[in-house]
Every structure is written in structure tokens, then in C-alpha cells.
C-alpha atoms as a PDB file:
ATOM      1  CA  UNK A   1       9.304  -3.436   5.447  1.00  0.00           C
ATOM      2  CA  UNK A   2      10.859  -6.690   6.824  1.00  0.00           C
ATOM      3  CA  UNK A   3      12.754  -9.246   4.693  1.00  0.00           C
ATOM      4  CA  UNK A   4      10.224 -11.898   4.838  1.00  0.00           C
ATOM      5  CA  UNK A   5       8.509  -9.903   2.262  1.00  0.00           C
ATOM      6  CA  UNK A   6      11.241 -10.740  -0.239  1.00  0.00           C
ATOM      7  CA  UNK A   7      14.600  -9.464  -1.930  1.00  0.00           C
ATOM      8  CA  UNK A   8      15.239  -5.711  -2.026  1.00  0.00           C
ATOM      9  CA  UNK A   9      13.455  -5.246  -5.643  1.00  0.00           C
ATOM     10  CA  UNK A  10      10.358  -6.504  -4.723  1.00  0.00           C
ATOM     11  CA  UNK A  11      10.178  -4.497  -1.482  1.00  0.00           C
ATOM     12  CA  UNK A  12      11.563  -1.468  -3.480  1.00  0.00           C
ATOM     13  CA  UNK A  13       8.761  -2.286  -6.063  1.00  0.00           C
ATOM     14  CA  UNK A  14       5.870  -2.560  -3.423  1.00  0.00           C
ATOM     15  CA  UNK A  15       7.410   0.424  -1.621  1.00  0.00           C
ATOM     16  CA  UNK A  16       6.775   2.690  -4.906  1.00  0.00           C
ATOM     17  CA  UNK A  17       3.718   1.325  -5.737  1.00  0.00           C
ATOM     18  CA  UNK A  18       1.967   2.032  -2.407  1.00  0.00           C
ATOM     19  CA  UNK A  19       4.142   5.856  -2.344  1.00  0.00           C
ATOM     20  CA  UNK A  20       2.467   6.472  -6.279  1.00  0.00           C
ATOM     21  CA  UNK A  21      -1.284   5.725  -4.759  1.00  0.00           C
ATOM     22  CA  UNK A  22      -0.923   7.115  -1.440  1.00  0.00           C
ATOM     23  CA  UNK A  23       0.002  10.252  -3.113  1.00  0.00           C
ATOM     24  CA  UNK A  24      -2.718  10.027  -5.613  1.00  0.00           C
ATOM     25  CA  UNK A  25      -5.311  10.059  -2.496  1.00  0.00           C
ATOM     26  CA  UNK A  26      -3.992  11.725   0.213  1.00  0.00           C
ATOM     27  CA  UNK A  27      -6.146  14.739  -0.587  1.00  0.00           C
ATOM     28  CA  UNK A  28      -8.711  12.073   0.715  1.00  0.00           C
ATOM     29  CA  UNK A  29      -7.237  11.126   4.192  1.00  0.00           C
ATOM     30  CA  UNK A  30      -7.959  13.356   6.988  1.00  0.00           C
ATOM     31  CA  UNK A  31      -4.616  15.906   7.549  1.00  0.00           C
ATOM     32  CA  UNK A  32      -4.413  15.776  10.784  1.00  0.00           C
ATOM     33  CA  UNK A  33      -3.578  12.039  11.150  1.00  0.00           C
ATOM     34  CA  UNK A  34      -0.176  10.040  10.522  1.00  0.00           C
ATOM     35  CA  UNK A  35      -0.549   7.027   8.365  1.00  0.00           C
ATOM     36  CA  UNK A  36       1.647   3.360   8.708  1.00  0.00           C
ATOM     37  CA  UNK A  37       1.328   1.011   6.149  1.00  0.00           C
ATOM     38  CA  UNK A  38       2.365  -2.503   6.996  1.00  0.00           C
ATOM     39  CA  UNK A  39       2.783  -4.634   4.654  1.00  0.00           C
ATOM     40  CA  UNK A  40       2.734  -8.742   5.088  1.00  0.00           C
ATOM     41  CA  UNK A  41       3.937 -11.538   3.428  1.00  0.00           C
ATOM     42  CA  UNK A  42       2.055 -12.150   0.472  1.00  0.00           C
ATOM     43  CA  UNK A  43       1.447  -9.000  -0.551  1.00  0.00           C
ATOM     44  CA  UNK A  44       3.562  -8.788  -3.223  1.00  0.00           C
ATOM     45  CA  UNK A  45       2.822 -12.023  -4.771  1.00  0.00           C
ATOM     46  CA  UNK A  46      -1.058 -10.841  -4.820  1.00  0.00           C
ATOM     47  CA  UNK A  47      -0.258  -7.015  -6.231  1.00  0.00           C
ATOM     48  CA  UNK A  48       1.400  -9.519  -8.738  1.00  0.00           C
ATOM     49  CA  UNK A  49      -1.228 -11.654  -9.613  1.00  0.00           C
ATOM     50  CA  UNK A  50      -4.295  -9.198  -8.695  1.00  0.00           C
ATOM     51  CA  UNK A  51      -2.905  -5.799 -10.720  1.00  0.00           C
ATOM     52  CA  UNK A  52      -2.493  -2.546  -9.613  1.00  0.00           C
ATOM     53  CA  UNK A  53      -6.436  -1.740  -9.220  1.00  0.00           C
ATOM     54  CA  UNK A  54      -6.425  -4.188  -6.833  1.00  0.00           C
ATOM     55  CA  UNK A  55      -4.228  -2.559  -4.918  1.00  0.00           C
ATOM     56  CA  UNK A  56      -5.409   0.308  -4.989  1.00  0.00           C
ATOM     57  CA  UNK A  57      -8.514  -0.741  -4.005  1.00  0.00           C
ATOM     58  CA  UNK A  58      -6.866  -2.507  -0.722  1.00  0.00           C
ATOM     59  CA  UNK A  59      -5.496   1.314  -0.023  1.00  0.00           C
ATOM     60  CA  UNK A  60      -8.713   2.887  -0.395  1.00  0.00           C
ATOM     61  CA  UNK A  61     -10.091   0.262   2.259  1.00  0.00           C
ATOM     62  CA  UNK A  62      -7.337   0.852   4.738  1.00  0.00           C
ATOM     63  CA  UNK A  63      -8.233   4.922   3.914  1.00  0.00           C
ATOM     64  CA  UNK A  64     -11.849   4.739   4.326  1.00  0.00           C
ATOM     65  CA  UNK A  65     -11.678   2.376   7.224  1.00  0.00           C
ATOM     66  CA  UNK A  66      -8.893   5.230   8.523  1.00  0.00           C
ATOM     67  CA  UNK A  67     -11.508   7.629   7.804  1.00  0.00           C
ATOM     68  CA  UNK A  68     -13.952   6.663   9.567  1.00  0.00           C
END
């Protein structure tokens, strides 16, 4: 995760965030693929602001959309 995205808590923070709802729906992302989340600027300021659905909703795109 690069600097840009901020200090070390708030890329620790996003890091276990996305690691808690990965986990939750891996069962739903096909096995035999690897996964790479990137994560830009601004993402953390909008987990923030949006909550932690939101989030999860943007990981369910990126899953379905992986899916597919």
C-alpha cells in the first residue's frame, strides 16, 4: 500500500478492514484465482465518511466483477 495513502495507522486500519471482509467472502471468489487489491488515495477518507457497508459493498463489486 503506498504512502500517499497516509501514515502507517490508517494504512494498517484499511489493511484490516479489507483482510476482515475478504475473509468473510472468499467462500464467494472463484479458488482457483489470486486476488490484488489496490488501494488509492482517498480510500480511506471515504471508508471514513461512507462506513464499513460501504466498503464492503466496493469489495463485493471488485468480487463479482472478478467473478465474472
Amino acid at each position: 500500500m503506498p504512502k500517499s495513502v497516509g501514515n502507517a495507522v490508517i494504512r494498517n486500519r484499511i489493511k484490516r478492514q479489507l483482510r476482515e471482509i475478504l475473509r468473510a467472502r472468499l467462500d464467494q471468489a472463484p479458488p482457483a484465482n489470486d486476488y490484488v487489491i489496490v488501494v488509492r488515495q482517498g480510500l480511506p477518507e471515504a471508508a471514513e465518511a461512507n462506513g464499513h457497508t460501504w466498503l464492503e459493498a466496493r469489495v463485493a463489486e471488485v468480487l463479482g466483477k472478478a467473478a465474472a
